[in-house]
PDB file of N, CA and C in Angstrom:
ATOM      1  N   UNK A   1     -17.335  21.015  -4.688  1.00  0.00           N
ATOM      2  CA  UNK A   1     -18.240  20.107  -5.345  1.00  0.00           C
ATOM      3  C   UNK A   1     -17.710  19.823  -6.742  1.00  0.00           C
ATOM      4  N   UNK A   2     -17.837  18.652  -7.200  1.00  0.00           N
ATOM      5  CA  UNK A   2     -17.216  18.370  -8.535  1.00  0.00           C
ATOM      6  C   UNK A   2     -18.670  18.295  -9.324  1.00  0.00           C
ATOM      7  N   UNK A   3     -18.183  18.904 -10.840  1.00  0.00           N
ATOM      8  CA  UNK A   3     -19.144  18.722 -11.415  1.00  0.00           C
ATOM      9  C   UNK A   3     -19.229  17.658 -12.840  1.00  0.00           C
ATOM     10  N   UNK A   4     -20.306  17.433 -13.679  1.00  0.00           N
ATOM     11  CA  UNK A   4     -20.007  16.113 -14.390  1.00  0.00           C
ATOM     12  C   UNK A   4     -18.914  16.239 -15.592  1.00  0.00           C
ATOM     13  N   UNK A   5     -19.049  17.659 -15.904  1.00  0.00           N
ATOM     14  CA  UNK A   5     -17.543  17.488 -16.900  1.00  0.00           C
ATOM     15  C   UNK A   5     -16.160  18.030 -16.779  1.00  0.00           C
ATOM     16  N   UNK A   6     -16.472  18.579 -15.468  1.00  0.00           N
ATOM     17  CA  UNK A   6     -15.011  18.583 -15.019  1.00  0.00           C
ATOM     18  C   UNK A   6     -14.496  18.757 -13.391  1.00  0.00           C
ATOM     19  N   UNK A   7     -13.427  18.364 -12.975  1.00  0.00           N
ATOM     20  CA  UNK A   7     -13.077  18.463 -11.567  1.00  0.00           C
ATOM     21  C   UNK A   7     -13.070  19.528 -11.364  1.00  0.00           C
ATOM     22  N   UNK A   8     -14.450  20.136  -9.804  1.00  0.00           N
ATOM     23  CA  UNK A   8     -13.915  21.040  -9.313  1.00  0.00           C
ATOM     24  C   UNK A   8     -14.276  20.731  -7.578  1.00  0.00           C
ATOM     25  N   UNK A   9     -13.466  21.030  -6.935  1.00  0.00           N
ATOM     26  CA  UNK A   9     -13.639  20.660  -5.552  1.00  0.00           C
ATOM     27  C   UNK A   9     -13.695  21.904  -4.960  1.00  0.00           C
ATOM     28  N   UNK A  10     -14.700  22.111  -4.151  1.00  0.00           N
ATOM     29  CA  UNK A  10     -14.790  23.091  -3.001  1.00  0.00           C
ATOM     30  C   UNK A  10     -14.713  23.100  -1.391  1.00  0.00           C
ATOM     31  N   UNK A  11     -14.334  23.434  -0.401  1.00  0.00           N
ATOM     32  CA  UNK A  11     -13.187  24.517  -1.098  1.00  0.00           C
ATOM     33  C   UNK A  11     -11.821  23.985  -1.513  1.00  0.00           C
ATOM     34  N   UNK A  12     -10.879  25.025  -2.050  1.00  0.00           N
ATOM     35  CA  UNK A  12      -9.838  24.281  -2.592  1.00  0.00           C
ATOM     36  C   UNK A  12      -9.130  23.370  -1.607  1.00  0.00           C
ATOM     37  N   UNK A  13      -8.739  22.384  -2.597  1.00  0.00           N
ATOM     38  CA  UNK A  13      -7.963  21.553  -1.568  1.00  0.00           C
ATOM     39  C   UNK A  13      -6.374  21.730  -0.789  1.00  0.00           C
ATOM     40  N   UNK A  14      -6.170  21.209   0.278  1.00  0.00           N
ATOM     41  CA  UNK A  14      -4.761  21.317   0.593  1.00  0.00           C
ATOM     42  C   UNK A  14      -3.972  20.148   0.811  1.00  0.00           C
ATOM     43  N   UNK A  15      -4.662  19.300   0.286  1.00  0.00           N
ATOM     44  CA  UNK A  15      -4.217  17.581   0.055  1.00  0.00           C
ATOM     45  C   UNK A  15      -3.009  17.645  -0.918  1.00  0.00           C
ATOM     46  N   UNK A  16      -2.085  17.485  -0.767  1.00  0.00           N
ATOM     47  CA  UNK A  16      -1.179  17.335  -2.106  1.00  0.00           C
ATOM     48  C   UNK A  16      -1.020  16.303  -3.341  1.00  0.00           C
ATOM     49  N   UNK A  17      -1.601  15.249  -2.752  1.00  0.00           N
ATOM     50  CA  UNK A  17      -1.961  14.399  -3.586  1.00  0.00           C
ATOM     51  C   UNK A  17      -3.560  14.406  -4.460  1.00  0.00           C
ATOM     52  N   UNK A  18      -4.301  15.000  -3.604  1.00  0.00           N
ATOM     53  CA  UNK A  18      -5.488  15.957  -4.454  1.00  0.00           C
ATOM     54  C   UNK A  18      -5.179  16.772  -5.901  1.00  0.00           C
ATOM     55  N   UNK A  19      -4.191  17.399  -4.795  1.00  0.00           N
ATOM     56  CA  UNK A  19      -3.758  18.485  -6.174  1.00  0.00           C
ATOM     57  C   UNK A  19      -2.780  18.364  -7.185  1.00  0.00           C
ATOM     58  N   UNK A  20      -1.879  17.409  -6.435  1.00  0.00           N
ATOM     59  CA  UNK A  20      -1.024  16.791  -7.816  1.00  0.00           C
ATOM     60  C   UNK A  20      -2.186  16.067  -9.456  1.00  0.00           C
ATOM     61  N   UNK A  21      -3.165  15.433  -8.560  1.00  0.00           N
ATOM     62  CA  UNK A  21      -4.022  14.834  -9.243  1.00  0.00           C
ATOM     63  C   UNK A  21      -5.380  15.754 -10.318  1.00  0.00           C
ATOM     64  N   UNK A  22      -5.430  17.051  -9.661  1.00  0.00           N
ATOM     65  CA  UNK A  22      -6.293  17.570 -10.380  1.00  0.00           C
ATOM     66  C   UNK A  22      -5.355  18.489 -11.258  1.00  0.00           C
ATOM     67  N   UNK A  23      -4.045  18.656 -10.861  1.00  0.00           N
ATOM     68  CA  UNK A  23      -3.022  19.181 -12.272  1.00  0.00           C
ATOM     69  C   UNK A  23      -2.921  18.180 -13.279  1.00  0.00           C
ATOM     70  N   UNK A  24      -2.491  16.862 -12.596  1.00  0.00           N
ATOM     71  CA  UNK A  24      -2.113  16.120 -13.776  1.00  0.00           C
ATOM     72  C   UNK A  24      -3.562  15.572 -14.860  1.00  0.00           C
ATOM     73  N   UNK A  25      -5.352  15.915 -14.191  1.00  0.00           N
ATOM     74  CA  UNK A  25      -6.242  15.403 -15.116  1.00  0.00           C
ATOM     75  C   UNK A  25      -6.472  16.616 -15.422  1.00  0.00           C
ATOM     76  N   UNK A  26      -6.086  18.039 -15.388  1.00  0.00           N
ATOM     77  CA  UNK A  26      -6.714  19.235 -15.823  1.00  0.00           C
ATOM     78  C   UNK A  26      -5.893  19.475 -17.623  1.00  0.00           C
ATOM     79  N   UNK A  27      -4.431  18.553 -17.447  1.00  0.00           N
ATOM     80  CA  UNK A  27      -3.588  18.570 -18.538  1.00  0.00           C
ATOM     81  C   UNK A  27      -3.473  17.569 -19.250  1.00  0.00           C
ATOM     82  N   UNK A  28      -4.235  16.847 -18.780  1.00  0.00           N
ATOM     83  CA  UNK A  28      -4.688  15.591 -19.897  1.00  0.00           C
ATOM     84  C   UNK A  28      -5.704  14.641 -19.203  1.00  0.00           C
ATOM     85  N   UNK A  29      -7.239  15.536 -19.583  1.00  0.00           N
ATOM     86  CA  UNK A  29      -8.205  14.934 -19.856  1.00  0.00           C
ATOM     87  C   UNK A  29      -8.494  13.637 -20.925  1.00  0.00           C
ATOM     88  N   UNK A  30      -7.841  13.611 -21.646  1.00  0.00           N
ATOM     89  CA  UNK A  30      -8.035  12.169 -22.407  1.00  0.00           C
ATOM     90  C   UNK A  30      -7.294  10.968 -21.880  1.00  0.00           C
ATOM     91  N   UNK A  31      -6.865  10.837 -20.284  1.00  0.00           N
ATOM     92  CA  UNK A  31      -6.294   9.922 -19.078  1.00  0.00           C
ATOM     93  C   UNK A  31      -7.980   9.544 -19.194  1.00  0.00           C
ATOM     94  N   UNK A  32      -8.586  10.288 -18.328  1.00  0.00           N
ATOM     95  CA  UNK A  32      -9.898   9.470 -17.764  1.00  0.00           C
ATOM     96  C   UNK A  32     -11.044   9.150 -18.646  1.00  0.00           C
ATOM     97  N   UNK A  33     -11.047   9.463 -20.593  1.00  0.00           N
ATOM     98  CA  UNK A  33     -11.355   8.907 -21.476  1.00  0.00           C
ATOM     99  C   UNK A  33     -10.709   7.357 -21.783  1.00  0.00           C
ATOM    100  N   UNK A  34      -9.668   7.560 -21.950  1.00  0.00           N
ATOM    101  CA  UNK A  34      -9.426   5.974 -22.042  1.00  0.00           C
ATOM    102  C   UNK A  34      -9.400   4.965 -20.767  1.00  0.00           C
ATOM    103  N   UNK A  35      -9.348   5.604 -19.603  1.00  0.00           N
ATOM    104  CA  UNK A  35      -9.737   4.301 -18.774  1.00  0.00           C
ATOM    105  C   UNK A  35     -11.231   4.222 -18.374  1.00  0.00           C
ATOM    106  N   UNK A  36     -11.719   5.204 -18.968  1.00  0.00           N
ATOM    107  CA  UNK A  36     -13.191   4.740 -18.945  1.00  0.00           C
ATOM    108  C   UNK A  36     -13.416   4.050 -20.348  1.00  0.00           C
ATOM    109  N   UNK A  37     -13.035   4.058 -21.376  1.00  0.00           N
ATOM    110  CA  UNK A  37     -13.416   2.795 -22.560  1.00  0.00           C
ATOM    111  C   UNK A  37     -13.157   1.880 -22.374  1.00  0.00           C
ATOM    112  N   UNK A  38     -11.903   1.318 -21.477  1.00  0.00           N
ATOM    113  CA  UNK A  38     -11.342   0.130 -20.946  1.00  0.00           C
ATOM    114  C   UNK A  38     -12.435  -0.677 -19.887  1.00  0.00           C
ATOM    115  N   UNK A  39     -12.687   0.287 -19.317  1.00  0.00           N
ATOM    116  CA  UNK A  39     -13.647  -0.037 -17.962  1.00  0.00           C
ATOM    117  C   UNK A  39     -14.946  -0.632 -18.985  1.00  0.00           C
ATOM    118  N   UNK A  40     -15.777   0.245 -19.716  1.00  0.00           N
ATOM    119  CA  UNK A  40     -16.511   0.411 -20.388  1.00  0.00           C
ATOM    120  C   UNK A  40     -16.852  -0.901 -20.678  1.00  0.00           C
ATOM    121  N   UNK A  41     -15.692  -1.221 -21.538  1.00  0.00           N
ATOM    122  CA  UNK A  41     -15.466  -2.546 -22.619  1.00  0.00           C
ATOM    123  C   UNK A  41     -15.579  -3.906 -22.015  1.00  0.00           C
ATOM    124  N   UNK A  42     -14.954  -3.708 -20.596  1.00  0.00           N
ATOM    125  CA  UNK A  42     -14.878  -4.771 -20.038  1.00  0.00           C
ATOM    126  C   UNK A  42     -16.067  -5.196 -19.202  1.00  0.00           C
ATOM    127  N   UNK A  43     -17.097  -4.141 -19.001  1.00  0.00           N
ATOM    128  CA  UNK A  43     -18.398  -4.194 -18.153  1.00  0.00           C
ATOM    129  C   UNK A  43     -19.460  -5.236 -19.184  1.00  0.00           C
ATOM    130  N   UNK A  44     -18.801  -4.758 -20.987  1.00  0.00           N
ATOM    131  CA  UNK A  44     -19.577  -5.174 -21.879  1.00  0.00           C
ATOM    132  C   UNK A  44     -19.392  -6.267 -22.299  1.00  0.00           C
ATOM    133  N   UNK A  45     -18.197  -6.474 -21.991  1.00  0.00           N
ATOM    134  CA  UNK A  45     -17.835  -7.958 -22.454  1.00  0.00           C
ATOM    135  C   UNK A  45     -18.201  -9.124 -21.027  1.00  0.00           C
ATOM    136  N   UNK A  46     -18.971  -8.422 -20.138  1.00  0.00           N
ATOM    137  CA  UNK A  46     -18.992  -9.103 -18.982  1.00  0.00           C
ATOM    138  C   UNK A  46     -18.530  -9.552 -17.453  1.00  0.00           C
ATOM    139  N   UNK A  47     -17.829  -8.423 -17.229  1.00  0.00           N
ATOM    140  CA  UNK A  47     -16.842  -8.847 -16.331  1.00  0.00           C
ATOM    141  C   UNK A  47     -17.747  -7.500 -15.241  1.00  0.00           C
ATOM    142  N   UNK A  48     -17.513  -8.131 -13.901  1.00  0.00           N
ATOM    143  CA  UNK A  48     -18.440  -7.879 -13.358  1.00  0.00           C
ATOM    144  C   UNK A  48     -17.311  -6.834 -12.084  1.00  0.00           C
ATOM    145  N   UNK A  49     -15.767  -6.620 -12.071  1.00  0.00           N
ATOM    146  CA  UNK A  49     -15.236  -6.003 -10.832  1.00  0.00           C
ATOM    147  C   UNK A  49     -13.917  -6.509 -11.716  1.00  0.00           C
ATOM    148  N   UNK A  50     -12.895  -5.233 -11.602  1.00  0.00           N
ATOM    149  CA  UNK A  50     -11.834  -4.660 -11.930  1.00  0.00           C
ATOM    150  C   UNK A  50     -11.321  -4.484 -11.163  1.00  0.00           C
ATOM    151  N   UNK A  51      -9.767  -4.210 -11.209  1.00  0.00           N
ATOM    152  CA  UNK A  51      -8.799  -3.041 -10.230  1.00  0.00           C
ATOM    153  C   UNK A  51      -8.346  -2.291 -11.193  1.00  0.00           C
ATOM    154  N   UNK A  52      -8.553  -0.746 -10.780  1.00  0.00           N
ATOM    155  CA  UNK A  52      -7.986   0.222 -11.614  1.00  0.00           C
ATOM    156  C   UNK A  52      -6.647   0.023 -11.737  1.00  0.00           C
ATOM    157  N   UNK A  53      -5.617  -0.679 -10.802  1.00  0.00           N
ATOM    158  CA  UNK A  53      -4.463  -1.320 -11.111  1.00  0.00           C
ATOM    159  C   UNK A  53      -3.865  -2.192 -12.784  1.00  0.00           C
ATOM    160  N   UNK A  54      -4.790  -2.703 -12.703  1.00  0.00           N
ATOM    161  CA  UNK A  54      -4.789  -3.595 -14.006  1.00  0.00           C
ATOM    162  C   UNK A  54      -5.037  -2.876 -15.458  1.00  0.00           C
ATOM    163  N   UNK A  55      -6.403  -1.716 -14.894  1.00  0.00           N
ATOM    164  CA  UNK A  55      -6.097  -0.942 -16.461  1.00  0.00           C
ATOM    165  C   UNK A  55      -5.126   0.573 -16.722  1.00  0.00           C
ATOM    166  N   UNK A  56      -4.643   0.723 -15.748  1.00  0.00           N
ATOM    167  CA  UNK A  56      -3.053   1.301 -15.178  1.00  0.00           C
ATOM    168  C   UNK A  56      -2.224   1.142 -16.204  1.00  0.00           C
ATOM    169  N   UNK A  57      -1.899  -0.326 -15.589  1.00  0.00           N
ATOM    170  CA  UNK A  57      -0.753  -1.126 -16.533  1.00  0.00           C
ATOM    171  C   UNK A  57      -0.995  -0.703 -17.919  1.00  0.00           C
ATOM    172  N   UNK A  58      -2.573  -1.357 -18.372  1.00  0.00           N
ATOM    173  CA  UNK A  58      -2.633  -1.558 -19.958  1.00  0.00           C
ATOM    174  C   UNK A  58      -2.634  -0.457 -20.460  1.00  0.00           C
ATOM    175  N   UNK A  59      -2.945   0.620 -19.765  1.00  0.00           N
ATOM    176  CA  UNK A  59      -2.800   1.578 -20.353  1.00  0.00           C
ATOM    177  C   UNK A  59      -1.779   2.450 -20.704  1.00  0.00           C
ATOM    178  N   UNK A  60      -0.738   2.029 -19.936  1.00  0.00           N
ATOM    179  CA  UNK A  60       0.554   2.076 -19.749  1.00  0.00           C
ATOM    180  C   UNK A  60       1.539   1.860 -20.837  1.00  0.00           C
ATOM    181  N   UNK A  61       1.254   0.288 -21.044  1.00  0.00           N
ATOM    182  CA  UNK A  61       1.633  -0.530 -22.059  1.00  0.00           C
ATOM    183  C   UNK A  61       1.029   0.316 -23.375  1.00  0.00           C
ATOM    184  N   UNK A  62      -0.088   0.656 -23.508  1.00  0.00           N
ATOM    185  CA  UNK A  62      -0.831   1.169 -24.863  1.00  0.00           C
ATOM    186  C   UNK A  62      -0.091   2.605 -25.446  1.00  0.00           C
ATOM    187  N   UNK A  63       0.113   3.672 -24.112  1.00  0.00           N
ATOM    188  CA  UNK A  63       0.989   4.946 -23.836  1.00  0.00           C
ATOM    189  C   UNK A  63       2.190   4.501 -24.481  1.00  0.00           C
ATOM    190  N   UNK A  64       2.869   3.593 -23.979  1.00  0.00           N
ATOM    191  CA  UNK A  64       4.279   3.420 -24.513  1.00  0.00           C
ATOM    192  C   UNK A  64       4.236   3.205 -25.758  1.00  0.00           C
ATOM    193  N   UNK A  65       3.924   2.489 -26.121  1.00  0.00           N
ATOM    194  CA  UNK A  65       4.223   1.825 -27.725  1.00  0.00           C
ATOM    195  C   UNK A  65       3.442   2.584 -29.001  1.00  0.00           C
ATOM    196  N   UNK A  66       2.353   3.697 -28.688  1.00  0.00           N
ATOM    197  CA  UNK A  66       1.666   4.146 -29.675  1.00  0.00           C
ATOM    198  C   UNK A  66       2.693   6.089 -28.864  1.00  0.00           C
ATOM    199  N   UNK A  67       3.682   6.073 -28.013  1.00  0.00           N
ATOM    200  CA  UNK A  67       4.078   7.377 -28.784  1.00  0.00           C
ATOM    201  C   UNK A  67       5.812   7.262 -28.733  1.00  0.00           C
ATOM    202  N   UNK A  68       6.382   8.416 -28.832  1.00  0.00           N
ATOM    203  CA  UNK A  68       7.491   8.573 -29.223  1.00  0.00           C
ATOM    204  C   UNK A  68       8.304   9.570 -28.591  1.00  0.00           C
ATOM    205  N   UNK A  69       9.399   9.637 -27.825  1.00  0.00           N
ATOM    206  CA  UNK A  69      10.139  10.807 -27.078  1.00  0.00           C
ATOM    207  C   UNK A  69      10.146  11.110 -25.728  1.00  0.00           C
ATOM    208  N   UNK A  70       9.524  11.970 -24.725  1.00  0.00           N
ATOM    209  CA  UNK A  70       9.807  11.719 -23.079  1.00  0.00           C
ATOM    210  C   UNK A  70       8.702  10.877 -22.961  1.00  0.00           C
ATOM    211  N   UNK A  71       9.347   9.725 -22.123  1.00  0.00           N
ATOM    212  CA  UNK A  71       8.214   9.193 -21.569  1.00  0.00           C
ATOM    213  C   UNK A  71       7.187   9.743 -20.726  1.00  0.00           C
ATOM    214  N   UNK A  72       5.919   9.383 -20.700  1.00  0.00           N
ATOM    215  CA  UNK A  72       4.490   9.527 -20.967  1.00  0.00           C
ATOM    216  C   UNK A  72       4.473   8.864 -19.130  1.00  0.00           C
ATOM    217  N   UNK A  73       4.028   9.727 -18.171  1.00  0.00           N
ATOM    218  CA  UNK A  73       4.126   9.112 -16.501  1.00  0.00           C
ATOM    219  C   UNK A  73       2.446   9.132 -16.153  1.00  0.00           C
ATOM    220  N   UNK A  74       1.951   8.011 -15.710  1.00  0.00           N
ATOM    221  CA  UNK A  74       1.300   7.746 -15.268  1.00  0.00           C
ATOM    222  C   UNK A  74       1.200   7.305 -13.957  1.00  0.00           C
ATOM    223  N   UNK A  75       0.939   8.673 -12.606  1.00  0.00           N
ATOM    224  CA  UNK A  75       1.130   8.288 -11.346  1.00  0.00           C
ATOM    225  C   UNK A  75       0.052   7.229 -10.470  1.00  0.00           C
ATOM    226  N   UNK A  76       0.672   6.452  -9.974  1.00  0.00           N
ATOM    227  CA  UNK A  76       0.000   5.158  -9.046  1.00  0.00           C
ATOM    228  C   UNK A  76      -0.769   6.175  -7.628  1.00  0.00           C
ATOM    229  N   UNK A  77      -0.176   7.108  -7.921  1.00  0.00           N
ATOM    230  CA  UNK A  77      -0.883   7.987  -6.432  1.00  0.00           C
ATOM    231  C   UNK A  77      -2.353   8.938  -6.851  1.00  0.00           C
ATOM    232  N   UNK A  78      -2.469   8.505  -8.303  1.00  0.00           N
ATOM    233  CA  UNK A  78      -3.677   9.050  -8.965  1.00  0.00           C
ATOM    234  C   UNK A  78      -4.691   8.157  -9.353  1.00  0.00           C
ATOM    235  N   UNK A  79      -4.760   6.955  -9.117  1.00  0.00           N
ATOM    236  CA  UNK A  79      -5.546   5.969  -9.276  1.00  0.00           C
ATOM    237  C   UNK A  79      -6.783   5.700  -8.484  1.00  0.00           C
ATOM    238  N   UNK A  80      -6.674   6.133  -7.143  1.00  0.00           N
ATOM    239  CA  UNK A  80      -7.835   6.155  -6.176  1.00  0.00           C
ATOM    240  C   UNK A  80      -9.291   7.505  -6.820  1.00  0.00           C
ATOM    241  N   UNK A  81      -8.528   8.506  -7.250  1.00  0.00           N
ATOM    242  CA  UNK A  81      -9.514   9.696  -7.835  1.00  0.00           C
ATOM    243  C   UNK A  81      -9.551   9.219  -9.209  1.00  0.00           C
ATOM    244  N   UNK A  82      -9.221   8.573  -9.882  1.00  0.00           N
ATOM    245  CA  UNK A  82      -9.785   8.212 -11.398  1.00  0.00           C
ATOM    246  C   UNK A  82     -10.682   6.849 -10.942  1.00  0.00           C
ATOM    247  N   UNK A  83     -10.645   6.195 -10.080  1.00  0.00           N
ATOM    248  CA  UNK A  83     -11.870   5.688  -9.759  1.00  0.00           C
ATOM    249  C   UNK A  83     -13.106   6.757  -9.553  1.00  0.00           C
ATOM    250  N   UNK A  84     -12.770   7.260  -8.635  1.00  0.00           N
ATOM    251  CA  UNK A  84     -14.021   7.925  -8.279  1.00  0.00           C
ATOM    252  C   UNK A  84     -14.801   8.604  -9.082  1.00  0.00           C
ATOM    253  N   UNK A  85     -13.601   9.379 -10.136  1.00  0.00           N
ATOM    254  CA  UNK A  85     -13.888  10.199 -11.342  1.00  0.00           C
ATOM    255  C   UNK A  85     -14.849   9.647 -12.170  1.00  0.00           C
ATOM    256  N   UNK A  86     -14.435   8.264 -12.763  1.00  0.00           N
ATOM    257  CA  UNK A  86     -15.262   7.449 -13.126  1.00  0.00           C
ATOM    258  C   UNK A  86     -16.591   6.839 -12.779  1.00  0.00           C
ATOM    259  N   UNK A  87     -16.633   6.447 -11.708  1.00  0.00           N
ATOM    260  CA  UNK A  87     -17.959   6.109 -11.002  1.00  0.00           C
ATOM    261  C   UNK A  87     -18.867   7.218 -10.772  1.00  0.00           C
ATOM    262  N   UNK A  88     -18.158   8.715 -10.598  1.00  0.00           N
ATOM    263  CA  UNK A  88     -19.175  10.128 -10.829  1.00  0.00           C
ATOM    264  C   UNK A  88     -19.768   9.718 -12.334  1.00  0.00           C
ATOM    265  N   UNK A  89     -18.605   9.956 -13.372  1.00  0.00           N
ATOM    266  CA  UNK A  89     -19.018   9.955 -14.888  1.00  0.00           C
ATOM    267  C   UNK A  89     -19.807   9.173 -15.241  1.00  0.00           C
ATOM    268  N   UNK A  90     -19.532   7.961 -15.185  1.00  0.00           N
ATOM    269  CA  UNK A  90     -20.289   6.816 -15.574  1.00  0.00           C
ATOM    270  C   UNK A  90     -21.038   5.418 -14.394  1.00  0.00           C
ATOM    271  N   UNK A  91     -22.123   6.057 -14.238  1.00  0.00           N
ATOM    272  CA  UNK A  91     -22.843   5.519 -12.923  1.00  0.00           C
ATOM    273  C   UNK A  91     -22.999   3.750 -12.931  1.00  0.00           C
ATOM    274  N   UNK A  92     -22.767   3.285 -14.364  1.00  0.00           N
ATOM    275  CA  UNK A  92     -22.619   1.425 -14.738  1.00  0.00           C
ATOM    276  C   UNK A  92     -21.703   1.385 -14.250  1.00  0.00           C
ATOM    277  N   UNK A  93     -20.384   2.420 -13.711  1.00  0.00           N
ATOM    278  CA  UNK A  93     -19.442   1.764 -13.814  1.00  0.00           C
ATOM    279  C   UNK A  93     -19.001   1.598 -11.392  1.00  0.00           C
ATOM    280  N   UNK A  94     -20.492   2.182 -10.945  1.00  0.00           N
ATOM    281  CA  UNK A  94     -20.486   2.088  -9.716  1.00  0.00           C
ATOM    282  C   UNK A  94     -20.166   0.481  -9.317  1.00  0.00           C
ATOM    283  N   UNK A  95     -19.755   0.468  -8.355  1.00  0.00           N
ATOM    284  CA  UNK A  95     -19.533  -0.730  -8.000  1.00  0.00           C
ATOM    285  C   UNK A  95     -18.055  -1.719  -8.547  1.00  0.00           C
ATOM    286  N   UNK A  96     -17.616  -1.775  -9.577  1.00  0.00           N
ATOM    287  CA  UNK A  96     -17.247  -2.345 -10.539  1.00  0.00           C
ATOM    288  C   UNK A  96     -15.424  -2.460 -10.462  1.00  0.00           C
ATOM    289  N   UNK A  97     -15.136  -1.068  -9.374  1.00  0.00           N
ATOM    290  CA  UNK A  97     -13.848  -1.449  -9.160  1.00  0.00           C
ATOM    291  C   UNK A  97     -13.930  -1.686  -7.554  1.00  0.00           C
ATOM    292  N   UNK A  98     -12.729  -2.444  -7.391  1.00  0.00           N
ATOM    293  CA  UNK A  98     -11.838  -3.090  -6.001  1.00  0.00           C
ATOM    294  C   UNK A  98     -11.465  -1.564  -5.249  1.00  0.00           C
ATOM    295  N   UNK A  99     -12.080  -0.772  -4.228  1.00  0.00           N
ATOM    296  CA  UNK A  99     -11.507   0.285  -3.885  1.00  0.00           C
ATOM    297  C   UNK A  99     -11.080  -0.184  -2.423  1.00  0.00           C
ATOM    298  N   UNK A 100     -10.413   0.653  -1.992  1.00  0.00           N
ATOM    299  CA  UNK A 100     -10.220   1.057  -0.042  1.00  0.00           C
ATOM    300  C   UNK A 100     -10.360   1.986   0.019  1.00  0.00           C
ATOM    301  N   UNK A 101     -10.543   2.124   1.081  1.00  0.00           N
ATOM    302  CA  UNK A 101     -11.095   3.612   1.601  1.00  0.00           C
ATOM    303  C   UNK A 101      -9.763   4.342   1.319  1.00  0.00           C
ATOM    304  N   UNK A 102      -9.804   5.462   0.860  1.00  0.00           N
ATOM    305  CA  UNK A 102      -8.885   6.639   0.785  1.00  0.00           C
ATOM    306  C   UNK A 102      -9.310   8.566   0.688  1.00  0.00           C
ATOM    307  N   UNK A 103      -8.123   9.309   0.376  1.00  0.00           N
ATOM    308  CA  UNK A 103      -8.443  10.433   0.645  1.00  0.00           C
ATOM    309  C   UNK A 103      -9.478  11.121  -0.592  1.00  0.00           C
ATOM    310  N   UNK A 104      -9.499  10.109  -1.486  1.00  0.00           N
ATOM    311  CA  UNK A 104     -10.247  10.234  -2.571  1.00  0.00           C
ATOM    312  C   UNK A 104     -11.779  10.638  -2.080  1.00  0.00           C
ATOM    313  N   UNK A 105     -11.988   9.418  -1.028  1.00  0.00           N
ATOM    314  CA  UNK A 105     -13.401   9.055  -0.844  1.00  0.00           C
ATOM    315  C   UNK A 105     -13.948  10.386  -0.928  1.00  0.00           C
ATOM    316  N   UNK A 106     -15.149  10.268  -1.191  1.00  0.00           N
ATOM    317  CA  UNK A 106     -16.280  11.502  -1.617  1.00  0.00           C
ATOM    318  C   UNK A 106     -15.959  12.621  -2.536  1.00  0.00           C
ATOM    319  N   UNK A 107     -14.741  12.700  -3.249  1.00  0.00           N
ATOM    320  CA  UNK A 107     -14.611  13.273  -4.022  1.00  0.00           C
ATOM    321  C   UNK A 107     -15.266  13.288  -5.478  1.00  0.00           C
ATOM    322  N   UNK A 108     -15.775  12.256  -5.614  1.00  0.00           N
ATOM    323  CA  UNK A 108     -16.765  12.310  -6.824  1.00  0.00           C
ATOM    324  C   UNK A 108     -18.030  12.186  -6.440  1.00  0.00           C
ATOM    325  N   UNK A 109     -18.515  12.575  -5.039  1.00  0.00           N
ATOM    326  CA  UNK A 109     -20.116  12.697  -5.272  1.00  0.00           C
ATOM    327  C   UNK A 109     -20.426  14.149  -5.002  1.00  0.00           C
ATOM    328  N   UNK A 110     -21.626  14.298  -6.065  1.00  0.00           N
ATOM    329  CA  UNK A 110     -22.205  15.681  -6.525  1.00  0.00           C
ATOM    330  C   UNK A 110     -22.738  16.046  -5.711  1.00  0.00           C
TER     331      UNK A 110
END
């Protein structure tokens, strides 16, 4: 069961892409802070459905240019659970992205 401030799944998983994904948000929790301000921003400014694809990129773009030394990897195979992550965290933000069904599914409900 995951809970609201942090990933925990029961029982452990044997998904590898699960678990690549809950290493890479257990070591940088401030990933699913900024694509939730992005998400956030854009719900506020009106926009009614996203692809976590798109704030990927920008965030990408934002990673690169504000640091300095090994590049900064942001995996495309972690994008299905930072949806979900998000739509647990922030319940405005249900609905709001473009999903498919994946191994993600139900991983963010409590």
């Amino acid at each position: 069961m995951m809970t609201q401030g942090s990933l925990h799944f029961e029982p452990p998983t044997k998904d590898p892409l699960e678990k690549a994904f809950l290493r890479f948000h257990s070591e940088n929790p401030h990933i699913a802070r900024l694509l939730a301000a992005k998400a956030l921003k854009l719900r506020e400014c009106g926009e009614r459905r996203w692809g976590i694809g798109a704030l990927f990129e920008s965030l990408r773009y934002d990673l690169a240019v504000q640091t300095r030394g090994a590049a900064f990897k942001l995996n495309n195979n972690h994008r299905a659970f930072y949806v979900r992550l998000l739509e647990d965290r922030h319940p405005e933000l249900q609905g709001f992205f473009s999903k498919r069904r994946s191994a993600a599914d139900g991983k963010g409900k409590q």
